[in-house]
C-alpha atoms as a PDB file:
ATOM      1  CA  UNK A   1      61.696  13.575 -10.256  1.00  0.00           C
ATOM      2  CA  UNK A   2      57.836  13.456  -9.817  1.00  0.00           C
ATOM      3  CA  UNK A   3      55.541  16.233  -8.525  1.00  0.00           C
ATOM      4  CA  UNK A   4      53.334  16.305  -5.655  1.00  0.00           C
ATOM      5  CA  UNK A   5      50.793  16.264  -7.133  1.00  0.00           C
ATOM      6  CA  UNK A   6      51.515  12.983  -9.762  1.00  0.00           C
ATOM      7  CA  UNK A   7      52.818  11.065  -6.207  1.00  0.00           C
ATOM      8  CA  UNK A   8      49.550  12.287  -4.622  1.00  0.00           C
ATOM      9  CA  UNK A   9      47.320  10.419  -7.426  1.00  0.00           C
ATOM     10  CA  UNK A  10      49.870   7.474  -8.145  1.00  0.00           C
ATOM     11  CA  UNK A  11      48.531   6.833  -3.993  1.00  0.00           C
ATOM     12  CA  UNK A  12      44.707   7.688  -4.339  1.00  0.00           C
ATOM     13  CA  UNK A  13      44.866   4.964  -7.653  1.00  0.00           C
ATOM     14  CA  UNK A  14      46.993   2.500  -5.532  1.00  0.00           C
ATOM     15  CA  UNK A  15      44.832   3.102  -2.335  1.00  0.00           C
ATOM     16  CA  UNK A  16      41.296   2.907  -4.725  1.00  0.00           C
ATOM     17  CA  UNK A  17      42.612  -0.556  -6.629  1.00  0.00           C
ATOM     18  CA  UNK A  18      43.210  -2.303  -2.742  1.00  0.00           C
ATOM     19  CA  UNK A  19      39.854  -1.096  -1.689  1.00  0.00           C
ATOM     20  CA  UNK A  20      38.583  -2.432  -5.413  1.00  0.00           C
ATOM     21  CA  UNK A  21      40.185  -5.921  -4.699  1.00  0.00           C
ATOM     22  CA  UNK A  22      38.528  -6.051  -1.131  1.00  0.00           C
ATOM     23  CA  UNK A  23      35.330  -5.377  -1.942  1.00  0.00           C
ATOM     24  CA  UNK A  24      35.024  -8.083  -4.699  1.00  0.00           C
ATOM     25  CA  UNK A  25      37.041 -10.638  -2.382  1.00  0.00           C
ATOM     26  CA  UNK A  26      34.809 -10.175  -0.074  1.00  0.00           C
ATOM     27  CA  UNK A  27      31.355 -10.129  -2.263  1.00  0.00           C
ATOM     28  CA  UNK A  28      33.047 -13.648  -4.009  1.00  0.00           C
ATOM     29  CA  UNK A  29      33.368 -15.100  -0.608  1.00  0.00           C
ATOM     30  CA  UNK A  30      29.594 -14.565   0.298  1.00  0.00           C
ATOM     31  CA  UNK A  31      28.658 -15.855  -3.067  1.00  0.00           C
ATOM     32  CA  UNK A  32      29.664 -19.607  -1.759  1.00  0.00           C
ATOM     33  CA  UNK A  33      27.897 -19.157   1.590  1.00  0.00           C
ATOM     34  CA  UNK A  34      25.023 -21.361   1.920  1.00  0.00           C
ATOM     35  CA  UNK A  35      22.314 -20.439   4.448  1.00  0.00           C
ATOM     36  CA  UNK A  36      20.505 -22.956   6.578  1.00  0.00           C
ATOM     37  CA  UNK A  37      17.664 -20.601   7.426  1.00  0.00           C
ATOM     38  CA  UNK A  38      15.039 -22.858   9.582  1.00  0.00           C
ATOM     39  CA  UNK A  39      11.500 -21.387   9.881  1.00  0.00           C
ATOM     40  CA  UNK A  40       7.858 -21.520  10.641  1.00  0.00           C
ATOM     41  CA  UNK A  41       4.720 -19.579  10.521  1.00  0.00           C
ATOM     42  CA  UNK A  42       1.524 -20.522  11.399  1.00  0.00           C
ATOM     43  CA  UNK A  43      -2.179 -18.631  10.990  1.00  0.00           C
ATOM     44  CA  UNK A  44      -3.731 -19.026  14.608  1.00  0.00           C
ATOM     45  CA  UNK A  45      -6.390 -16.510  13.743  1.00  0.00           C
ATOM     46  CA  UNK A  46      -8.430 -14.478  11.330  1.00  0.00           C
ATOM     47  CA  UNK A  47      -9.405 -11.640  13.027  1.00  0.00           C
ATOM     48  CA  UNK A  48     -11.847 -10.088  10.512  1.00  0.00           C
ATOM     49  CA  UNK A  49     -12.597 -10.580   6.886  1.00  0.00           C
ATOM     50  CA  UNK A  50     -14.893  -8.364   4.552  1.00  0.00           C
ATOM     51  CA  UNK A  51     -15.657  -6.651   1.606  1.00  0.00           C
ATOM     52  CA  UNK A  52     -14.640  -3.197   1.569  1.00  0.00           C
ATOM     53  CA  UNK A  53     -16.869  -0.018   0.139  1.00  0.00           C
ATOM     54  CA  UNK A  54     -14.464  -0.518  -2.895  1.00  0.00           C
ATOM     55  CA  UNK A  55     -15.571  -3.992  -3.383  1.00  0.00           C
ATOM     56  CA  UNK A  56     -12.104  -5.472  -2.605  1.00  0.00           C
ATOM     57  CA  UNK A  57     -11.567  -8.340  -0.077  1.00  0.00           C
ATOM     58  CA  UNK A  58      -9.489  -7.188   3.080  1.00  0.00           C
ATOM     59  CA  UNK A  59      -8.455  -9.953   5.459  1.00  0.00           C
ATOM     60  CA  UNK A  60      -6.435  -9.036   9.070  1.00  0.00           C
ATOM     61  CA  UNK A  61      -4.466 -11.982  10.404  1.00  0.00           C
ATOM     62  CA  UNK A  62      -2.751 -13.050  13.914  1.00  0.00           C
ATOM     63  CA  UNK A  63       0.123 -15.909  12.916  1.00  0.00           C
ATOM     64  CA  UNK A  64       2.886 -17.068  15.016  1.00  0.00           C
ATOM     65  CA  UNK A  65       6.678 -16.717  12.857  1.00  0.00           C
ATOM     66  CA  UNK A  66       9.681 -18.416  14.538  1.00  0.00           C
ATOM     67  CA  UNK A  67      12.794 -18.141  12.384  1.00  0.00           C
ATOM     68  CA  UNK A  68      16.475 -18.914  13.352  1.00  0.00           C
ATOM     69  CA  UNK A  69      18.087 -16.751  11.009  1.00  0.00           C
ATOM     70  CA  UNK A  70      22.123 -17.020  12.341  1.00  0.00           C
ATOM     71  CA  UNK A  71      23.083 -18.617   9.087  1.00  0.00           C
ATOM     72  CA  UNK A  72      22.555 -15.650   6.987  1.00  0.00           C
ATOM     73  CA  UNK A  73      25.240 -13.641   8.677  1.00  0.00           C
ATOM     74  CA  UNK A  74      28.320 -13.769   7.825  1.00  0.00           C
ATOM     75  CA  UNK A  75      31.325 -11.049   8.898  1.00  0.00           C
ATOM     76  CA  UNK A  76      29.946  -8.804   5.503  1.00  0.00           C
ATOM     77  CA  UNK A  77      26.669  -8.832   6.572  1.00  0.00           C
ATOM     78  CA  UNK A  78      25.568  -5.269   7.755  1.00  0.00           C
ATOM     79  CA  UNK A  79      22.103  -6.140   8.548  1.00  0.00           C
ATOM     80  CA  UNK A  80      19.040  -8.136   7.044  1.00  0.00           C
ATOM     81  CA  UNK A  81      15.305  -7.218   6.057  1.00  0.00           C
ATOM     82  CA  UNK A  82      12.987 -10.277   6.612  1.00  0.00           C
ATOM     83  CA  UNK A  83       9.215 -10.378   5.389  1.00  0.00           C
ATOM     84  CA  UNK A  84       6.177 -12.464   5.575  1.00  0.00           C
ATOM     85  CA  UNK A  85       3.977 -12.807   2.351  1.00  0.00           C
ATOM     86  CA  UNK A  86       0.651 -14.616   1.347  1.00  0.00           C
ATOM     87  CA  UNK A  87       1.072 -15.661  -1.801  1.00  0.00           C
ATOM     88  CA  UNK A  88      -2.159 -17.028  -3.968  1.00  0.00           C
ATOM     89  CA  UNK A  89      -3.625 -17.364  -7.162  1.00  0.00           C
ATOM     90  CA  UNK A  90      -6.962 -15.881  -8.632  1.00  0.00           C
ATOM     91  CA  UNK A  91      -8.580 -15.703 -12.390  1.00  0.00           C
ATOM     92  CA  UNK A  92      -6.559 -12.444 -13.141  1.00  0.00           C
ATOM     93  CA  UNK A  93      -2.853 -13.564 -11.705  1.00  0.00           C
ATOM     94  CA  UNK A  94      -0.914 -16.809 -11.937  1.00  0.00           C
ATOM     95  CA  UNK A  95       1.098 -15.005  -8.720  1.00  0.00           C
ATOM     96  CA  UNK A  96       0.128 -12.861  -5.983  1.00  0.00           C
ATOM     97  CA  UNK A  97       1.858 -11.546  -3.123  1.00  0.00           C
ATOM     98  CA  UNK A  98       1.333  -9.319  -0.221  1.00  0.00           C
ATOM     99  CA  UNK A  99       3.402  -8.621   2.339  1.00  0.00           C
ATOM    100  CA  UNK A 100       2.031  -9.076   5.739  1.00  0.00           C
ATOM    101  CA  UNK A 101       4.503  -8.551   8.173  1.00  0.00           C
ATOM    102  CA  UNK A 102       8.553  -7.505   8.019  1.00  0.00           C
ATOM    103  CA  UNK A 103      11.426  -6.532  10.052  1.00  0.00           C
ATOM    104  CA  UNK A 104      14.752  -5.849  10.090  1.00  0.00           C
ATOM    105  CA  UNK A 105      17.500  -7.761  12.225  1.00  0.00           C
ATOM    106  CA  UNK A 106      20.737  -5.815  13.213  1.00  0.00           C
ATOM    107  CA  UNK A 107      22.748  -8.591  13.892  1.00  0.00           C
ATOM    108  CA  UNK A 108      23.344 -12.389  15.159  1.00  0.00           C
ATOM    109  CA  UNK A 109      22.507 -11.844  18.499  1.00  0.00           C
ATOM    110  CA  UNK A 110      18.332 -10.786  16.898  1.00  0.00           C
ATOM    111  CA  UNK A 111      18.585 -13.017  14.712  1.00  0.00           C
ATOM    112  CA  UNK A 112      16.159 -15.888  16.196  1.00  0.00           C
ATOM    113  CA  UNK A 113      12.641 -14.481  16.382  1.00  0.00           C
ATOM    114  CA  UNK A 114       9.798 -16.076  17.824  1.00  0.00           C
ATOM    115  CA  UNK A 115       6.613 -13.883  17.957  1.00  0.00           C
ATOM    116  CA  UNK A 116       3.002 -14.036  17.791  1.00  0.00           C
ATOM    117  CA  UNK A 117       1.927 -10.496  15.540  1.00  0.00           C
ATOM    118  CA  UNK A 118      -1.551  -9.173  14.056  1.00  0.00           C
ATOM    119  CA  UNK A 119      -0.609  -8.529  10.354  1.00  0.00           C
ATOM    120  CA  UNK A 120       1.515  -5.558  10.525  1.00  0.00           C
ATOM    121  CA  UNK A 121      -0.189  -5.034   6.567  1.00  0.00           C
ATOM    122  CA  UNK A 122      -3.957  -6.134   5.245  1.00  0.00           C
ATOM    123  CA  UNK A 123      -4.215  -8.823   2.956  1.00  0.00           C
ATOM    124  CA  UNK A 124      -6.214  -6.870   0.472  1.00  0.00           C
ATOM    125  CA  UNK A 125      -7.181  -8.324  -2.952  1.00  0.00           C
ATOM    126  CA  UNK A 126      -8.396  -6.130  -5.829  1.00  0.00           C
ATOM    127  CA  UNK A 127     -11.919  -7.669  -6.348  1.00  0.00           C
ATOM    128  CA  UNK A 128     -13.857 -10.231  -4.614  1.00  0.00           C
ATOM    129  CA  UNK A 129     -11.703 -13.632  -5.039  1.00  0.00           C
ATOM    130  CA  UNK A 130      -9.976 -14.084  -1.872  1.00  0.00           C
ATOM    131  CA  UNK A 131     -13.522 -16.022  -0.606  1.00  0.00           C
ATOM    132  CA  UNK A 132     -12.444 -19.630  -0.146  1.00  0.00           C
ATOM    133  CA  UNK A 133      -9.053 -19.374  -1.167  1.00  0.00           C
ATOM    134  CA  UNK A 134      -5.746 -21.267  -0.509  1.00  0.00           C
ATOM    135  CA  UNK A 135      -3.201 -18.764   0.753  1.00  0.00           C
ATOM    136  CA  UNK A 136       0.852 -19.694   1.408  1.00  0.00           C
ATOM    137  CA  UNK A 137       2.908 -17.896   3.788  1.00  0.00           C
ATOM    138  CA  UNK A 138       6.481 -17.288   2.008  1.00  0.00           C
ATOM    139  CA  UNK A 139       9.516 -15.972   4.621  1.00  0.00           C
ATOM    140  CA  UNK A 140      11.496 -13.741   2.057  1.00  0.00           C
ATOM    141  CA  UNK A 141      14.848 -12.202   3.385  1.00  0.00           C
ATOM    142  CA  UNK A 142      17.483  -9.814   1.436  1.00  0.00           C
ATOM    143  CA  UNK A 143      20.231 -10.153   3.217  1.00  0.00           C
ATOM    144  CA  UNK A 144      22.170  -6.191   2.950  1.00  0.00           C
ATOM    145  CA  UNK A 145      26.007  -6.761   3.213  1.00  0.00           C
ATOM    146  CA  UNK A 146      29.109  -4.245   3.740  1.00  0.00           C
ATOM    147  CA  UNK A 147      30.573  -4.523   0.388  1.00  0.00           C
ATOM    148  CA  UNK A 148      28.996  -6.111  -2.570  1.00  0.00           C
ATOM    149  CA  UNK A 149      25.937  -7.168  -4.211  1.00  0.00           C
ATOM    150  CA  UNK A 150      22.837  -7.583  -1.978  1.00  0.00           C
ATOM    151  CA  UNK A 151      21.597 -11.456  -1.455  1.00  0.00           C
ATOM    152  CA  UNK A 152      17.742 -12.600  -1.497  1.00  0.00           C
ATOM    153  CA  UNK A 153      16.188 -15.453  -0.430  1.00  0.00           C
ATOM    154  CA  UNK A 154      12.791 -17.225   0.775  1.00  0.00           C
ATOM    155  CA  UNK A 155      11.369 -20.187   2.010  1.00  0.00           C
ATOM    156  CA  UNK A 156       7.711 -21.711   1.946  1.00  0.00           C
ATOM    157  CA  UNK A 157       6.522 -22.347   5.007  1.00  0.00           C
ATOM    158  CA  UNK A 158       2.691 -23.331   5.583  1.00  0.00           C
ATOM    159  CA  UNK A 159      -0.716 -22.563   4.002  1.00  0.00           C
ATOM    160  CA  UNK A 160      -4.300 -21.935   5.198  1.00  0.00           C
ATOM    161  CA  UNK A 161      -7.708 -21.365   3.719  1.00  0.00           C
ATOM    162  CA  UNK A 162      -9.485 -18.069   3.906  1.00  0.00           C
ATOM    163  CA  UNK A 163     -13.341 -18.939   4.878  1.00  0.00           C
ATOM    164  CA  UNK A 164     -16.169 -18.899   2.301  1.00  0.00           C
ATOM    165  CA  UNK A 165     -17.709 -16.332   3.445  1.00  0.00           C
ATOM    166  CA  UNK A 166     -16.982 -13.196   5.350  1.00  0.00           C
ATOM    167  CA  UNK A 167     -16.856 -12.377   9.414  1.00  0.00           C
ATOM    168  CA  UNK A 168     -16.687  -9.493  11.199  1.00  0.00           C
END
């Protein structure tokens, strides 16, 4: 005959190896689901772009984003954090990014999002380059799910060049 206490942990290791198997059944299932994120973003206006006391280049945007974003839920998804970059090159980086904007949808029923926002975040550039520039905006999610590993993505979705010289 078996204790208590050995039946108590033969059901806490039975009970943890079911939850085990459920979590990676359901992080292997999301691992075959394919978004079909559809997006745009468009600069309507640069509000005001100068040189800081620093010497760096600061840039405040207004852009239109409209994103349908059902495909990326899926019944694991707890919720998902979606950002807008500008992504650009200069003589001292191959790659940079800034985040300009972000939010996070709860659920399907927020997931499409059409909205016209003043850069929540400054494009800000360490130096003087950003004069003339091309700039893309990138729509990165990460999508956060119940069980398992957490998903990025991102799509391209338009560019725009900063002016040659500053405004106020």
């Amino acid at each position: 005959m078996h204790s208590w206490t050995q039946r108590l942990l033969a059901a806490a290791t039975t009970a943890t190896l079911l939850l085990l198997a459920a979590c990676v059944a359901a992080s292997a299932l999301d691992a075959f689901h394919v978004p079909a994120v559809q997006a745009q973003a468009h600069v309507t206006k640069i509000n005001r772009f100068h040189k800081q006391i620093n010497g760096n280049d600061k840039v405040t945007l207004t852009f239109n984003v409209s994103a349908d974003l059902e495909s990326l839920f899926t019944w694991n998804t707890k919720q998902v954090f979606v950002f807008l970059t500008a992504e650009y090159e200069n003589a001292k980086n191959a790659l940079n990014q800034v985040s300009l904007w972000d939010r996070i949808v709860p659920d399907k029923d927020h997931a499409k999002l059409q909205v016209e926002v003043k850069s929540k975040y400054p494009l800000i550039d360490q130096g003087s380059s950003l004069r003339g520039r091309k700039v893309q905006l990138v729509l990165h999610w990460h999508i956060m799910p119940n069980a398992g590993v957490m998903i990025r993505g991102k799509m391209p979705l338009s560019e725009f060049n900063l002016p040659d010289a500053y405004t106020s």
